[in-house]
Protein backbone atom coordinates (compact mmCIF):
# COMPACT_ATOMS: atom_id res chain seq x y z
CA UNK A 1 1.19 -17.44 56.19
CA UNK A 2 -2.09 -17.13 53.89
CA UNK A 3 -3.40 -20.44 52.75
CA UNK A 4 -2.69 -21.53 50.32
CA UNK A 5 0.49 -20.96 48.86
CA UNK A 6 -0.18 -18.73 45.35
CA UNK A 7 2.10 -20.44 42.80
CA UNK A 8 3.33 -18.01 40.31
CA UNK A 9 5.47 -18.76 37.33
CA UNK A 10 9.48 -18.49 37.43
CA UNK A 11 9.53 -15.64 34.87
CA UNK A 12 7.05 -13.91 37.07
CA UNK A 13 9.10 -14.58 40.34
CA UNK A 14 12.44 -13.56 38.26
CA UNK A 15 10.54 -10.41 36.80
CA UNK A 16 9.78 -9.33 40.86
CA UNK A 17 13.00 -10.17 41.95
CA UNK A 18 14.43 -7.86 39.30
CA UNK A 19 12.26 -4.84 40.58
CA UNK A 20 13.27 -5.86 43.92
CA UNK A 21 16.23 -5.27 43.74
CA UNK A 22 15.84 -2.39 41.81
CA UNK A 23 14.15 -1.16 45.01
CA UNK A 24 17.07 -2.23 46.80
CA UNK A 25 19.84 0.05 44.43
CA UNK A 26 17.38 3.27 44.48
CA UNK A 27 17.15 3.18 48.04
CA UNK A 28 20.71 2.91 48.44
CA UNK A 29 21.04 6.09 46.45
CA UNK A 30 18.06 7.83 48.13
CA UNK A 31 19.55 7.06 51.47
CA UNK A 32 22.86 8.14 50.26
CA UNK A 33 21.68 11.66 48.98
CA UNK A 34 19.87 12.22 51.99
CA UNK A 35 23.15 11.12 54.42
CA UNK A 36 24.91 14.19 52.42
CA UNK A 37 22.90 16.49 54.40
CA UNK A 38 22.67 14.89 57.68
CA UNK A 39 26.23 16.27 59.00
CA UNK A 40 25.18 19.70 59.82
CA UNK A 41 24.09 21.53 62.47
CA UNK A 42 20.70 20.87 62.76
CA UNK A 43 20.14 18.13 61.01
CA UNK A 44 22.58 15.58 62.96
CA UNK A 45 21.80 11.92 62.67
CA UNK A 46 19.02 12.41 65.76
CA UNK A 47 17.32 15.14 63.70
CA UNK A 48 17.38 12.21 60.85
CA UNK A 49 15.97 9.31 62.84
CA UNK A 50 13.41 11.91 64.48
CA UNK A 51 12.06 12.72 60.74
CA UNK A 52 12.35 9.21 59.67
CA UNK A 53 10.21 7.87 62.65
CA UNK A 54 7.37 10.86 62.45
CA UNK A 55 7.14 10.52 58.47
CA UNK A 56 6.64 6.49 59.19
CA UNK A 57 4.06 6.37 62.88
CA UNK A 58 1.10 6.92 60.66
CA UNK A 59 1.82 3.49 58.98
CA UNK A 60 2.53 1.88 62.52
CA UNK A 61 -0.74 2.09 64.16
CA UNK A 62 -2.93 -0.73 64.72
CA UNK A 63 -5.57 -1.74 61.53
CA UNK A 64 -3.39 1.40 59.10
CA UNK A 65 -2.14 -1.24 57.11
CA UNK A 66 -4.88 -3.58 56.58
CA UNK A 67 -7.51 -0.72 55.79
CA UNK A 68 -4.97 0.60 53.21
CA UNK A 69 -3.55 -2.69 52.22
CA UNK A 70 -7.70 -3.22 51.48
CA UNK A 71 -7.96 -0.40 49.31
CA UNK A 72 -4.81 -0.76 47.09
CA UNK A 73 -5.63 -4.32 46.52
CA UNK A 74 -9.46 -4.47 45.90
CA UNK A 75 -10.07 -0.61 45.32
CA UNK A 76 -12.32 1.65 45.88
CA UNK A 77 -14.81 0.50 48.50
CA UNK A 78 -17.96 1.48 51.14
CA UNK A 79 -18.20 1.19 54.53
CA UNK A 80 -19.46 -2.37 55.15
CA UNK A 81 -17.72 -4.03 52.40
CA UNK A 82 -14.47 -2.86 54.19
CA UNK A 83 -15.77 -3.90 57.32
CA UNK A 84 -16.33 -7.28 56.17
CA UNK A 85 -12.72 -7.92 54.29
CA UNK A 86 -11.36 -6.39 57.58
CA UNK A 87 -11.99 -9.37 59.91
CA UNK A 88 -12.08 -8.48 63.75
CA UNK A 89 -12.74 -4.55 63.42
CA UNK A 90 -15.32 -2.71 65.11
CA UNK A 91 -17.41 -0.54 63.35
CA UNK A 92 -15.85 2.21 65.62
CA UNK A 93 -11.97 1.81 65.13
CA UNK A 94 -13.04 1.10 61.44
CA UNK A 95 -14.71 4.92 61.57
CA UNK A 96 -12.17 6.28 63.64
CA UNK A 97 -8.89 5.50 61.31
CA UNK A 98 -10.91 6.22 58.47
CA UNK A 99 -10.72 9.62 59.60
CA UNK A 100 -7.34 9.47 60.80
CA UNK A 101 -6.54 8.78 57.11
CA UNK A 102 -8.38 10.97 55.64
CA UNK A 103 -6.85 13.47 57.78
CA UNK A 104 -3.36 12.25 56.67
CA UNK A 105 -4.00 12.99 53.52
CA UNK A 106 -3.86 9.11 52.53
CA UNK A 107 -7.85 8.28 51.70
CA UNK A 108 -10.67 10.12 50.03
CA UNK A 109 -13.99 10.45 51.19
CA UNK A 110 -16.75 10.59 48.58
CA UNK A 111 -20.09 11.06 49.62
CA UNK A 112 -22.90 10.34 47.08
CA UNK A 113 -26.31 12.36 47.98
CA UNK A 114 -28.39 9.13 46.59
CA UNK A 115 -30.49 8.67 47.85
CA UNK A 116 -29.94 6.46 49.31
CA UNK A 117 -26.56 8.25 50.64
CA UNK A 118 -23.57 5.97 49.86
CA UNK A 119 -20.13 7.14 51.06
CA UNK A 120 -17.05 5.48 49.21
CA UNK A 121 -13.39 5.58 50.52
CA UNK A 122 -10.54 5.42 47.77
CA UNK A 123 -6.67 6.30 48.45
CA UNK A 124 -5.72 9.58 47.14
CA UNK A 125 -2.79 9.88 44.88
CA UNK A 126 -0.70 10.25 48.04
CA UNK A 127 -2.05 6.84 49.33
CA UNK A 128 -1.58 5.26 45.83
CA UNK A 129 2.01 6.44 45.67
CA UNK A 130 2.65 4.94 49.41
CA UNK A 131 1.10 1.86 48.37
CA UNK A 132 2.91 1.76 45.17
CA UNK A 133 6.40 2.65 46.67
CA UNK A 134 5.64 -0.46 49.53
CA UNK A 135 4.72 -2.86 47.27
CA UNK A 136 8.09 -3.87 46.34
CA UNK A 137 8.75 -4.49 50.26
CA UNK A 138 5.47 -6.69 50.29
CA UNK A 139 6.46 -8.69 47.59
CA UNK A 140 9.52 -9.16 49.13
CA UNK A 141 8.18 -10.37 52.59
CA UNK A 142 5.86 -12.55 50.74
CA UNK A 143 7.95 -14.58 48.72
CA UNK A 144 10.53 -14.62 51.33
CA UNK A 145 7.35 -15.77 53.83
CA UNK A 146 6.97 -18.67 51.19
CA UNK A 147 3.49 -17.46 50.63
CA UNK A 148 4.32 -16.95 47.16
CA UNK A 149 6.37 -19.32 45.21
């Protein structure tokens, strides 16, 4: 758990809660439209946890998170300045999933000529959405962590 605790006000922590749970009924109702069509031939229940696993393994590998938990939170940012909120990457793995990310469809790449040349990384509108659509699940872990309160 972060130190220290961030305090928030009640209303705040209700407010959160709210959109929580919120969360909570419209995936029930996604997952419910989507177990409509999982009876069927090809699309058993294996066919499910298959798509549900390959949609999700992007998000599972090692710094994913933290390098796009860095740019939803503090935006759009260079090289080095990533490097140095992500403590213990190399410079190498730091390159290498910045590509894999890119590739994914999940950051954006912006070189500017300069000079000197400065080269930017920013989520896309798919990354924003991701980060936007996980957010509820952070706040969730956080206040159930007891790092917020």
């Amino acid at each position: 758990m972060p130190n220290p605790v961030q305090h928030i006000s009640t209303d705040s922590i209700t407010l959160i809660q709210s959109k929580i749970d919120d969360t909570i009924d419209n995936g029930i109702s996604i997952r419910n439209a989507l177990a409509e069509y999982s009876n069927s031939d090809a699309y058993d229940i294996n066919w499910e946890v298959q798509a549900a696993v390959e949609a999700l393994q992007v998000f599972g590998s090692r710094w994913t998170i933290e390098i796009l938990s860095t740019l939803y939170i503090a935006g759009p940012r260079r090289f080095n300045e990533m490097k140095a909120l992500l403590e213990g990457i190399s410079s190498r793995t730091l390159s290498d999933k910045l590509t894999l990310l890119s590739d994914e469809g999940l950051i954006n790449r912006t070189v500017d000529e300069g000079p000197p040349v400065r080269v930017a990384y920013a989520l896309s509108k798919h990354g924003v959405a991701c980060g936007r659509l996980l957010s509820p699940l952070v706040a969730h872990l956080k206040i159930r962590s007891g790092s917020v309160q």
